[in-house]
N, C-alpha and C. Protein backbone atom coordinates (compact mmCIF):
# COMPACT_ATOMS: atom_id res chain seq x y z
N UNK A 1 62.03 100.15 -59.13
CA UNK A 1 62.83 101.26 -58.63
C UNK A 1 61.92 102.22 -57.86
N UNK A 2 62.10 102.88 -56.85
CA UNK A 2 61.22 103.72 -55.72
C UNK A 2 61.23 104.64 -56.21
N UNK A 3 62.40 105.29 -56.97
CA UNK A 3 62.09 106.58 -57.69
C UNK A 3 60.81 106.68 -58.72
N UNK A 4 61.03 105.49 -59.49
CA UNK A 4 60.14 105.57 -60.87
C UNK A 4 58.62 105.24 -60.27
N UNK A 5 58.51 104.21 -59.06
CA UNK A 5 56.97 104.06 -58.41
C UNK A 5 56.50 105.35 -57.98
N UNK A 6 57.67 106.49 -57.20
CA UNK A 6 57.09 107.38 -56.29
C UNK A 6 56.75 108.81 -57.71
N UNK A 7 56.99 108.66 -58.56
CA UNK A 7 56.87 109.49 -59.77
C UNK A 7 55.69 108.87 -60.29
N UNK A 8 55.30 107.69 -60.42
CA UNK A 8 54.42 107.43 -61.23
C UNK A 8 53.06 107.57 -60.52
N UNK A 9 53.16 107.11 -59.27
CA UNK A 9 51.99 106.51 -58.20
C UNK A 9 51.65 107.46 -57.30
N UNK A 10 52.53 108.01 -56.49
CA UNK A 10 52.19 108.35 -55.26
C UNK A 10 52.86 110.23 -55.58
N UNK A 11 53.65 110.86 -56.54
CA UNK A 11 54.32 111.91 -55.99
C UNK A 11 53.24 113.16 -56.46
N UNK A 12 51.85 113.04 -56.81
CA UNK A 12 50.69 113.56 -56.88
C UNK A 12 50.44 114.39 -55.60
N UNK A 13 50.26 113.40 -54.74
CA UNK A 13 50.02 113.66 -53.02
C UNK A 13 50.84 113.86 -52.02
N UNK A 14 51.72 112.95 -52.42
CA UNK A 14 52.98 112.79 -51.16
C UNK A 14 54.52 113.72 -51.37
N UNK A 15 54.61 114.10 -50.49
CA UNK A 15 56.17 114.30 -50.67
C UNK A 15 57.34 113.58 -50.38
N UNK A 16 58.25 113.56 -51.30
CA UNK A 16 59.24 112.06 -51.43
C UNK A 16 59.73 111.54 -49.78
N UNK A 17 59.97 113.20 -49.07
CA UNK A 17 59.84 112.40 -47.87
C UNK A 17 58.64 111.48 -47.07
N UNK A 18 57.37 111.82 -47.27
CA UNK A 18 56.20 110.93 -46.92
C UNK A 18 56.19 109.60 -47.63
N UNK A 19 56.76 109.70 -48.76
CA UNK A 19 56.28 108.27 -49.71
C UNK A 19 58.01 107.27 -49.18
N UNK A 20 58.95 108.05 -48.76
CA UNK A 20 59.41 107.02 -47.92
C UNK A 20 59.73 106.32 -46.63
N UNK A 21 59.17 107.40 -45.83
CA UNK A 21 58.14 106.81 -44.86
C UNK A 21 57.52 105.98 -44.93
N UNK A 22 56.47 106.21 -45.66
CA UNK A 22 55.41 104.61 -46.29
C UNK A 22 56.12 103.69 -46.61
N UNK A 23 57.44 103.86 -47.34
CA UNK A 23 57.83 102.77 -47.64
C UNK A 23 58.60 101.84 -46.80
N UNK A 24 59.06 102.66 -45.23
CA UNK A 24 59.54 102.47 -44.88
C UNK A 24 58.81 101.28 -43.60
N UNK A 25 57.22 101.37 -43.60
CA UNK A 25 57.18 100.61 -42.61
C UNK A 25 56.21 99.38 -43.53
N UNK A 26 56.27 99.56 -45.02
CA UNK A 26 55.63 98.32 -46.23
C UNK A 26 56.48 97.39 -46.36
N UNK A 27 55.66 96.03 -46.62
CA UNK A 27 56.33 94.83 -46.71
C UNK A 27 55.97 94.53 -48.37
N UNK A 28 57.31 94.54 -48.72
CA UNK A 28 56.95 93.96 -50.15
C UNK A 28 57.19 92.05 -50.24
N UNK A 29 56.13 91.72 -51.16
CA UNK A 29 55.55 90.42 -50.71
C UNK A 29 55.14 89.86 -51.98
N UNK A 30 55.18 88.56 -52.32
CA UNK A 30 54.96 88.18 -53.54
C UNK A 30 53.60 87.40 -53.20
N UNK A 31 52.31 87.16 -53.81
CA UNK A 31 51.16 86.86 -53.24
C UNK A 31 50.85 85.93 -54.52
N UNK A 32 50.46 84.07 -54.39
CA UNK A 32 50.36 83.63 -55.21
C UNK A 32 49.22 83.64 -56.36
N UNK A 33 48.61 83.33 -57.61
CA UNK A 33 47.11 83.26 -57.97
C UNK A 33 46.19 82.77 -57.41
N UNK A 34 45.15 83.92 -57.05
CA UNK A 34 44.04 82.88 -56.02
C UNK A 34 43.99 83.18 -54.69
N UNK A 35 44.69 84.13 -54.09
CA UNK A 35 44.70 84.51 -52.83
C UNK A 35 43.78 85.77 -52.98
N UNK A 36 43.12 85.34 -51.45
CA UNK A 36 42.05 86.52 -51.35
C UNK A 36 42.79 87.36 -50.33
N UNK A 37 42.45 88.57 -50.38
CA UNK A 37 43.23 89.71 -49.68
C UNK A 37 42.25 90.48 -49.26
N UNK A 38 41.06 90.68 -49.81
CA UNK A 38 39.88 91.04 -48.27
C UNK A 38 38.51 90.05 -48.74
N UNK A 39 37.70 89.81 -47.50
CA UNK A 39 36.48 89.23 -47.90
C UNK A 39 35.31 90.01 -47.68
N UNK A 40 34.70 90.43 -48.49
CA UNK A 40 33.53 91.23 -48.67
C UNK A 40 32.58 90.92 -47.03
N UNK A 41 32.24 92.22 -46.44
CA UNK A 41 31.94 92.44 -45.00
C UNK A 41 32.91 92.68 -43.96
N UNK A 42 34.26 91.94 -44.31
CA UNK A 42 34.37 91.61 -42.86
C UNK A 42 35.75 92.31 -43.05
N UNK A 43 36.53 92.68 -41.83
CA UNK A 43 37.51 93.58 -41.29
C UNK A 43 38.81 93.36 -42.11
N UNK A 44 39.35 93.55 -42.94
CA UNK A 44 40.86 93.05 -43.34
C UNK A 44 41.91 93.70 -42.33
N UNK A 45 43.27 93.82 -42.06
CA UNK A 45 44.35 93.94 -40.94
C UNK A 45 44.85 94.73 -42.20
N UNK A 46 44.65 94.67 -43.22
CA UNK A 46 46.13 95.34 -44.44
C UNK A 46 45.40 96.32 -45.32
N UNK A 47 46.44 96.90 -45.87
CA UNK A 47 46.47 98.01 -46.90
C UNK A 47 47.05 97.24 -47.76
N UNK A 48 46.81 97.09 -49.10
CA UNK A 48 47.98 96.85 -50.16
C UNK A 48 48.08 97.89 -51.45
N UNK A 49 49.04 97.42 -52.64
CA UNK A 49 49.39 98.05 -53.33
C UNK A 49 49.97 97.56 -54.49
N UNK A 50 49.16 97.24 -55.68
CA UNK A 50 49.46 96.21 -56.68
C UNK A 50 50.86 96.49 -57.00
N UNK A 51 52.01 95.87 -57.27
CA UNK A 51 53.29 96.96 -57.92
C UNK A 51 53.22 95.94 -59.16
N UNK A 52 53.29 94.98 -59.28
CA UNK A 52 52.82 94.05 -60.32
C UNK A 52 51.75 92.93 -60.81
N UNK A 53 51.11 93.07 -61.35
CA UNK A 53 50.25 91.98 -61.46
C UNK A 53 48.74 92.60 -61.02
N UNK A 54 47.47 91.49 -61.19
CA UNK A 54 46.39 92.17 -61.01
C UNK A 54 45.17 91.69 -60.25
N UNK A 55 44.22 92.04 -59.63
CA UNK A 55 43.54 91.32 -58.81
C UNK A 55 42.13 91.72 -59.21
N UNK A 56 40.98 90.51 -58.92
CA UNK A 56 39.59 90.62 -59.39
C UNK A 56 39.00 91.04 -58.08
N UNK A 57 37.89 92.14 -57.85
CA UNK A 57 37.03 92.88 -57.19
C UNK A 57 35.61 91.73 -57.32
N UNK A 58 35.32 91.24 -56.51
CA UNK A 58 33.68 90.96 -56.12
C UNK A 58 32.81 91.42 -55.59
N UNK A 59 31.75 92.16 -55.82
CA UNK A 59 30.55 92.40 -54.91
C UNK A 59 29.43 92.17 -54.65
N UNK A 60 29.00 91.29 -54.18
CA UNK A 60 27.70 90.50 -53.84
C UNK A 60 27.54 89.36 -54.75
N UNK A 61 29.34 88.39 -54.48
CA UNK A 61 29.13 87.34 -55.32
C UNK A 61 29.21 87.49 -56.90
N UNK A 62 29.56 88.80 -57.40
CA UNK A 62 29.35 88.85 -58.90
C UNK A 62 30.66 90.03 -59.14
N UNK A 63 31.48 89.38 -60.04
CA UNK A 63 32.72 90.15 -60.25
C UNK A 63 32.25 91.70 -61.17
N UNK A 64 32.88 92.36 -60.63
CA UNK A 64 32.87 94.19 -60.36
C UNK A 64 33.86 94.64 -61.13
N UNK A 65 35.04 94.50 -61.12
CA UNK A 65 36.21 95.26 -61.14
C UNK A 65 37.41 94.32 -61.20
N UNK A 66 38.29 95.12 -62.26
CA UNK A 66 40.00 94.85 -61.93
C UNK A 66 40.77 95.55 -60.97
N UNK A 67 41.61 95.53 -60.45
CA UNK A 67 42.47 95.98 -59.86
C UNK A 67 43.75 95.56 -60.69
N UNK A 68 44.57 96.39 -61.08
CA UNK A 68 45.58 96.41 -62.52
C UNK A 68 47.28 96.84 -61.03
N UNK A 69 48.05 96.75 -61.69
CA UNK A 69 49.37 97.33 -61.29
C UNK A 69 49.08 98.83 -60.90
N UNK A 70 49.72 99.36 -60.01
CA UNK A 70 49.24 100.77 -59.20
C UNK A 70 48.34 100.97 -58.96
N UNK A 71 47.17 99.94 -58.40
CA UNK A 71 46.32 100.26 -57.61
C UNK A 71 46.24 100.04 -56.06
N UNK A 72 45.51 100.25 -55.31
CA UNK A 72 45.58 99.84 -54.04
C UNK A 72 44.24 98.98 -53.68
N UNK A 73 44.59 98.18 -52.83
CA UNK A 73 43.58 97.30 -52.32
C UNK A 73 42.92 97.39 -50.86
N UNK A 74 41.75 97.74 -50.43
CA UNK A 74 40.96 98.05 -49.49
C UNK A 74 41.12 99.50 -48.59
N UNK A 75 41.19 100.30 -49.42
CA UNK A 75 41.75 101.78 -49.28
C UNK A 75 40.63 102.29 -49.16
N UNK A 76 39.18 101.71 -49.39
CA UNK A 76 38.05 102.69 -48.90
C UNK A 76 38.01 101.99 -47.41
N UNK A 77 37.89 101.00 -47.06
CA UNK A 77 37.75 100.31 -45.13
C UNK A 77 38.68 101.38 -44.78
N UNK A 78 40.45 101.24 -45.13
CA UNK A 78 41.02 101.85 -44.42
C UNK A 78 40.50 102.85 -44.22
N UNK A 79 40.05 104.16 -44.80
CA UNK A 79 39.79 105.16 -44.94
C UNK A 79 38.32 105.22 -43.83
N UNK A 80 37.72 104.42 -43.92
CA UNK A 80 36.35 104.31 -43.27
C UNK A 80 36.83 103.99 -41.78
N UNK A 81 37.70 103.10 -41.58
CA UNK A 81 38.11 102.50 -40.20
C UNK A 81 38.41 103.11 -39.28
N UNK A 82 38.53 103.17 -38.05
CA UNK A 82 39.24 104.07 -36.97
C UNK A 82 40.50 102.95 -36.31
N UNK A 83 41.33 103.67 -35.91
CA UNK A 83 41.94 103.13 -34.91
C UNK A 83 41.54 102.40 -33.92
N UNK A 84 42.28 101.44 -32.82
CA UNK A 84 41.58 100.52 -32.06
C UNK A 84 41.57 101.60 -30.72
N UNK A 85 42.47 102.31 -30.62
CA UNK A 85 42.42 103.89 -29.97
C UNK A 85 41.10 104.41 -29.85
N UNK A 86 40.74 104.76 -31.28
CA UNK A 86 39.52 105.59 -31.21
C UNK A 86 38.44 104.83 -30.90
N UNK A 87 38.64 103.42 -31.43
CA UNK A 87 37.29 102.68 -31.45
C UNK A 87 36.79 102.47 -29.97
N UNK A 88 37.91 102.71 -28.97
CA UNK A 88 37.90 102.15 -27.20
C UNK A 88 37.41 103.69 -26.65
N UNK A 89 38.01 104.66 -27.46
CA UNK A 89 37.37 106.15 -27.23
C UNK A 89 35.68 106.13 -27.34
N UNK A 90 35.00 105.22 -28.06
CA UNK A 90 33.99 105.63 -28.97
C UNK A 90 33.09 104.55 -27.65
N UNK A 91 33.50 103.85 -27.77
CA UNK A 91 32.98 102.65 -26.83
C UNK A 91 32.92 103.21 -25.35
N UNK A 92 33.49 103.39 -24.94
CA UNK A 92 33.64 104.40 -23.78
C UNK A 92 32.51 105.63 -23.95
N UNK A 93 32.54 106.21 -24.68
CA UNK A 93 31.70 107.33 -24.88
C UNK A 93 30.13 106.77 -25.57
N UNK A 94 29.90 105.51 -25.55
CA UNK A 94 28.66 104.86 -25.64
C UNK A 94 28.17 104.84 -27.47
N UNK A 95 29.05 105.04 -28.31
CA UNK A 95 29.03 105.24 -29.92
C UNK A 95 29.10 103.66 -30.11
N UNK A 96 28.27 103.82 -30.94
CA UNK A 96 28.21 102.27 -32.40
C UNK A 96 29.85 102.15 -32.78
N UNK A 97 29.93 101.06 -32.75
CA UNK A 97 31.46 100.84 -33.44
C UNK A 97 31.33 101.06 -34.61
N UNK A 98 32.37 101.87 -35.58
CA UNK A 98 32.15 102.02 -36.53
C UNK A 98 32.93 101.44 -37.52
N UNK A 99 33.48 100.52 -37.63
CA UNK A 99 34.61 99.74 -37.96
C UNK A 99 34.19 98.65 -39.20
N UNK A 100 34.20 99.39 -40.25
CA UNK A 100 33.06 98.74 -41.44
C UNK A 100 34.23 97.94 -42.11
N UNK A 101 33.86 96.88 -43.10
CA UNK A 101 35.04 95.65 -43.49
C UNK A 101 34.66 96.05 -44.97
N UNK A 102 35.70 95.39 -46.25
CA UNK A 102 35.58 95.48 -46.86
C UNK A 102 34.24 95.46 -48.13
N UNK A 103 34.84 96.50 -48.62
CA UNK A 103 33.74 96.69 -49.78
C UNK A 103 33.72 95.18 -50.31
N UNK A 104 34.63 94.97 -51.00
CA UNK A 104 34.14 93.74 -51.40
C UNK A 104 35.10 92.37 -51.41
N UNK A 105 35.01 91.35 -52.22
CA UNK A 105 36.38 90.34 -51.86
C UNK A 105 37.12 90.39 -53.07
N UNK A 106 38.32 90.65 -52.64
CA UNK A 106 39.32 90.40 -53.16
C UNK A 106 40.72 89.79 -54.00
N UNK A 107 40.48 88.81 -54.86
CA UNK A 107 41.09 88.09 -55.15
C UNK A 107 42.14 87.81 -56.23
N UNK A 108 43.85 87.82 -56.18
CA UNK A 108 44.97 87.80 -56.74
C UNK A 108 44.45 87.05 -57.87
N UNK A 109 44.30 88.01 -59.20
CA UNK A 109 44.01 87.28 -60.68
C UNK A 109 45.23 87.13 -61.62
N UNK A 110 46.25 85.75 -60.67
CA UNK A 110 47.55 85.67 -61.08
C UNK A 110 48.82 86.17 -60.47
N UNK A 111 49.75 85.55 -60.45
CA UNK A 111 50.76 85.88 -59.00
C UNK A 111 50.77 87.44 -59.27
N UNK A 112 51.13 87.86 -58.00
CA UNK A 112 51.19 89.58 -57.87
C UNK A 112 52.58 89.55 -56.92
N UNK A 113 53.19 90.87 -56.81
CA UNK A 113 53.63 91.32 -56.05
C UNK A 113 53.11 92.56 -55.77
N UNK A 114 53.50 93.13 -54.39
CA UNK A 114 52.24 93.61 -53.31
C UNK A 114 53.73 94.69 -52.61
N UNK A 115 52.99 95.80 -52.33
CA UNK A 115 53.25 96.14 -50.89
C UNK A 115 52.08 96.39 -50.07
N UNK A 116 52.29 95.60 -48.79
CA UNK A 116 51.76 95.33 -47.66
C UNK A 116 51.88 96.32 -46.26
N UNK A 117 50.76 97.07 -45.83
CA UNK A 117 50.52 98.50 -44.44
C UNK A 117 49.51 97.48 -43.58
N UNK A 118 50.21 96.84 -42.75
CA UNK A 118 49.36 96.93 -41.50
C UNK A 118 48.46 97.88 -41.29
N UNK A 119 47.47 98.12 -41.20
CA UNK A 119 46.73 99.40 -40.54
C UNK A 119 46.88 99.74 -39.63
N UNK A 120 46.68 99.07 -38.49
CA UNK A 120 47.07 99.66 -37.36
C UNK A 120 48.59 100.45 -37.29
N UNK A 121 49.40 99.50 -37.49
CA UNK A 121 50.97 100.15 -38.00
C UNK A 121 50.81 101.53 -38.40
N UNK A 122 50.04 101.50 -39.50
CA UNK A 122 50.26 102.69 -40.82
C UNK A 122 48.75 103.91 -39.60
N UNK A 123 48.49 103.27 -39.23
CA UNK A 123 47.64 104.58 -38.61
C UNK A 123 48.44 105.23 -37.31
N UNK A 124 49.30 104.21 -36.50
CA UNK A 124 49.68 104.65 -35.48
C UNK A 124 50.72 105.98 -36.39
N UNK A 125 51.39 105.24 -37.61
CA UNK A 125 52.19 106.13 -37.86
C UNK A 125 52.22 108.06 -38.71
N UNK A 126 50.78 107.34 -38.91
CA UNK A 126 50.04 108.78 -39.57
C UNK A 126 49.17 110.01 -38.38
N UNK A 127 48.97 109.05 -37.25
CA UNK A 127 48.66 110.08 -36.22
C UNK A 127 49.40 111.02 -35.64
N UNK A 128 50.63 111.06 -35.69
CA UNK A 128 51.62 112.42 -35.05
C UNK A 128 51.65 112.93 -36.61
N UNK A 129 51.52 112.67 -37.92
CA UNK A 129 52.06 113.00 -39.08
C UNK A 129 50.63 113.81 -39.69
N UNK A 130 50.00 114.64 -39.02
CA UNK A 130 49.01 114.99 -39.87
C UNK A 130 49.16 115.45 -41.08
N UNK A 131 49.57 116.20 -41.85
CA UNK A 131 50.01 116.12 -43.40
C UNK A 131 50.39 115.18 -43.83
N UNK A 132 51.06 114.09 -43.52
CA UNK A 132 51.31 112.91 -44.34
C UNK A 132 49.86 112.60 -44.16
N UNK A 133 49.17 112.24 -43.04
CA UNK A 133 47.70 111.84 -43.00
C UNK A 133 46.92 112.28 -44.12
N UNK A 134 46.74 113.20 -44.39
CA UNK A 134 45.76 114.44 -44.80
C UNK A 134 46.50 113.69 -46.67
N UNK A 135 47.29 114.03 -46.65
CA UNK A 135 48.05 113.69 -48.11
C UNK A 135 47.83 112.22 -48.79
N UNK A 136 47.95 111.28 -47.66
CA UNK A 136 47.68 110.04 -47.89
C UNK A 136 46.31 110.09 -48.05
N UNK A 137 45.07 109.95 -47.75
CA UNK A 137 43.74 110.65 -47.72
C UNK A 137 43.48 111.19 -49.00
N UNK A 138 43.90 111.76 -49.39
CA UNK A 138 43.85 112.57 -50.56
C UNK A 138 44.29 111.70 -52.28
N UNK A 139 45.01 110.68 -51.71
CA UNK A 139 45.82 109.42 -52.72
C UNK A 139 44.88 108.69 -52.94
N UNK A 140 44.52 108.11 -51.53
CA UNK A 140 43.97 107.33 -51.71
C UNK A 140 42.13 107.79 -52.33
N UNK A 141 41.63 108.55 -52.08
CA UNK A 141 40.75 109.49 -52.35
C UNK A 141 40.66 109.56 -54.17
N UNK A 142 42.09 109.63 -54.55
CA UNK A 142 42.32 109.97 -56.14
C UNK A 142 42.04 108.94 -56.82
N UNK A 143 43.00 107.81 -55.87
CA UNK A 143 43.06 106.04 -56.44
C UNK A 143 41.28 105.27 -56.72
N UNK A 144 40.62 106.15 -56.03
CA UNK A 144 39.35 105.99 -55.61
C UNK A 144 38.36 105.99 -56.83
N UNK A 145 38.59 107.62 -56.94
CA UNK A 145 37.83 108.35 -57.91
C UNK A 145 38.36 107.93 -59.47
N UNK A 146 39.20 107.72 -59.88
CA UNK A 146 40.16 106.92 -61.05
C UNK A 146 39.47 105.29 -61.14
N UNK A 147 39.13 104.90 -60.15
CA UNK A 147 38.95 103.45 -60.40
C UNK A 147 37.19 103.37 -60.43
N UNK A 148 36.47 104.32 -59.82
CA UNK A 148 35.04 104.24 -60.26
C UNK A 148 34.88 105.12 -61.73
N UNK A 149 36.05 105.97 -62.29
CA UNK A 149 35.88 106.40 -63.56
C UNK A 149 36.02 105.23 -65.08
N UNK A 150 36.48 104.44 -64.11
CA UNK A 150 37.54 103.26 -64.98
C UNK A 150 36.41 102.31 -65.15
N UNK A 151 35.60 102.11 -63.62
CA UNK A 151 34.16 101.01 -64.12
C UNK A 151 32.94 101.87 -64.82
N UNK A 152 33.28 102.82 -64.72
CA UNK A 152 31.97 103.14 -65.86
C UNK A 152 32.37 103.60 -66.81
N UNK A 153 33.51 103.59 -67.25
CA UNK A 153 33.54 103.60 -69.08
C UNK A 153 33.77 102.30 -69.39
N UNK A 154 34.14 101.03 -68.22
CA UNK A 154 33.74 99.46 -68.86
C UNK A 154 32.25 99.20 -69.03
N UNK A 155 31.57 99.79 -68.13
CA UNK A 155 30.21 99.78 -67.77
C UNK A 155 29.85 99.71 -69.39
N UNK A 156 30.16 101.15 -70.12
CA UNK A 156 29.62 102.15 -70.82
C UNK A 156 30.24 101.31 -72.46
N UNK A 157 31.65 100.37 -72.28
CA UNK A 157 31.88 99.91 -73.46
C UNK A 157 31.22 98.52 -73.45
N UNK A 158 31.16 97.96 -72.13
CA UNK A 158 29.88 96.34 -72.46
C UNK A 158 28.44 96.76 -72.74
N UNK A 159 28.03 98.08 -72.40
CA UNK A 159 26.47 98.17 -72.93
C UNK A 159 27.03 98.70 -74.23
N UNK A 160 27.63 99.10 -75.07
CA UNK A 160 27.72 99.34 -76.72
C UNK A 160 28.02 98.40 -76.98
N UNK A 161 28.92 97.23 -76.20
CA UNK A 161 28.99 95.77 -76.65
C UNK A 161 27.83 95.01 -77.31
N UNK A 162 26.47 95.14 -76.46
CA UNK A 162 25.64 94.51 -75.89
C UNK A 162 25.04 95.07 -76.91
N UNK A 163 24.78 95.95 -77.26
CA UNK A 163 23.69 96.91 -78.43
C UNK A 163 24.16 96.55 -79.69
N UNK A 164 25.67 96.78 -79.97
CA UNK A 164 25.92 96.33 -80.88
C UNK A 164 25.92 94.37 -81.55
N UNK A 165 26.00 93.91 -80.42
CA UNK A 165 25.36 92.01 -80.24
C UNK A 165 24.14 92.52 -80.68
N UNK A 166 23.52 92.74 -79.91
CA UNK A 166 21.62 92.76 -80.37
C UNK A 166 21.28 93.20 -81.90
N UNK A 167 22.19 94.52 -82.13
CA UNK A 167 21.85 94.54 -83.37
C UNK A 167 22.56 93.87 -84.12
N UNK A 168 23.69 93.23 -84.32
CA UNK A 168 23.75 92.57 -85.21
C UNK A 168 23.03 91.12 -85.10
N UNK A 169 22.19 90.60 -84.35
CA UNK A 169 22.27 89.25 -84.26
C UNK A 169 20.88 89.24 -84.79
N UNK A 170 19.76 90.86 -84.56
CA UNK A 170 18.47 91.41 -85.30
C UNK A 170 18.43 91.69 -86.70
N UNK A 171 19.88 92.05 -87.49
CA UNK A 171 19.70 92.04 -88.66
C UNK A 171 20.24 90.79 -89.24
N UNK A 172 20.89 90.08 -88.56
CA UNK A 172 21.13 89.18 -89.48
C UNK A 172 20.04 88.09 -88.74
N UNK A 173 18.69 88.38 -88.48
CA UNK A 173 17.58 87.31 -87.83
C UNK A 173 17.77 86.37 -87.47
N UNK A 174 19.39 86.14 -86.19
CA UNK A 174 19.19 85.39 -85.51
C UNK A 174 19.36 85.59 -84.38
N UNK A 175 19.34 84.61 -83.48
CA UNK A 175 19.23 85.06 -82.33
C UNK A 175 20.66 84.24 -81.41
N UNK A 176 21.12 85.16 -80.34
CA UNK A 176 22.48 84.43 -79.43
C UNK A 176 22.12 82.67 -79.19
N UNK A 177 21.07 82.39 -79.24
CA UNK A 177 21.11 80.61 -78.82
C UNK A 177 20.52 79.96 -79.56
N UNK A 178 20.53 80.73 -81.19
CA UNK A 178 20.07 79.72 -82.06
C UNK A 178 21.42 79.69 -82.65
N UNK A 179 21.36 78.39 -83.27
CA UNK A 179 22.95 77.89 -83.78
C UNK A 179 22.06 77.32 -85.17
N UNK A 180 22.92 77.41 -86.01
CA UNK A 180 22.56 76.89 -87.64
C UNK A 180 23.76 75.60 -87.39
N UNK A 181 23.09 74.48 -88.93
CA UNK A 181 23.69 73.36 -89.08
C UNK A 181 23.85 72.74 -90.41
N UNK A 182 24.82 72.84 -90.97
CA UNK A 182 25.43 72.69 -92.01
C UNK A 182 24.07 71.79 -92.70
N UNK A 183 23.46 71.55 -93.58
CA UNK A 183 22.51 70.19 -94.47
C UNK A 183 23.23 69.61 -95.58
């Protein structure tokens, strides 16, 4: 229901008229297990938006992160990216392209459903809309800061994991790859 997503997810930042706007130019999309949705470096075309289901974060080959239901997917590129507008502005004016690709790769951990923002789409449509801009920015900004709070208290419960393994495996004098055998 759009009411209960735009209450839960988005009505922080947006106003119900902005969040249906957004909704208005998102493709909702069912995405099977196993689909990658950005690849670490390189440019993705989309914005997404878990509405169900959950996706695994990679970075440098070594899994990072969940991505759970109400999160968004490659919302720091977007955020980093320019328009193909600006980027021909920038080029013209003799600037480095600045057009950086995803943090990392992306991959559907089990069917999901998705809403799907073109970027380009969703930027053409946020450039006359500066407060929706500025607001969206600010979401995504939150979605941001929530999900690096989220890896370091996993961070913070696998190292008490890890301490608590060590010590128990030190008092009871054995060790993780010694195995006992019945005589």
């Amino acid at each position: 229901d759009e009411e209960t997503l735009f209450e839960n997810h988005f009505s922080e930042a947006l106003t119900r008229g902005q969040f249906y706007q957004l909704l208005q130019i998102a493709k909702e999309t069912e995405i099977p297990d196993g689909t990658i949705l950005t690849t670490e470096g390189q440019v993705s075309p989309n914005l997404y938006f878990i509405l169900e289901g959950q996706a695994k974060v990679y970075h440098k080959k070594t899994f990072a992160a969940y991505v759970d239901q109400g999160g968004f997917v490659n919302d720091v590129a977007f955020q980093q990216q320019h328009s193909k507008q600006q980027q021909q502005q920038q080029e013209r004016q003799g600037e480095k392209d600045r057009h950086l690709g995803a943090y990392g790769t992306v991959v559907t951990n089990g069917d999901c459903k998705v809403l799907v923002w073109d970027q380009e789409e969703l930027r053409s449509r946020l450039a006359s809309r500066k407060d929706m801009d500025r607001n969206l920015k600010y979401l995504l900004s939150q979605h941001l800061m929530k999900s690096l709070l989220k890896q370091r208290e996993a961070r913070h419960a696998n190292a008490k994991d890890q301490e608590d393994t060590e010590s128990w495996y030190s008092a009871s004098s054995m060790s993780p790859t010694t195995t006992t055998s019945a005589v």
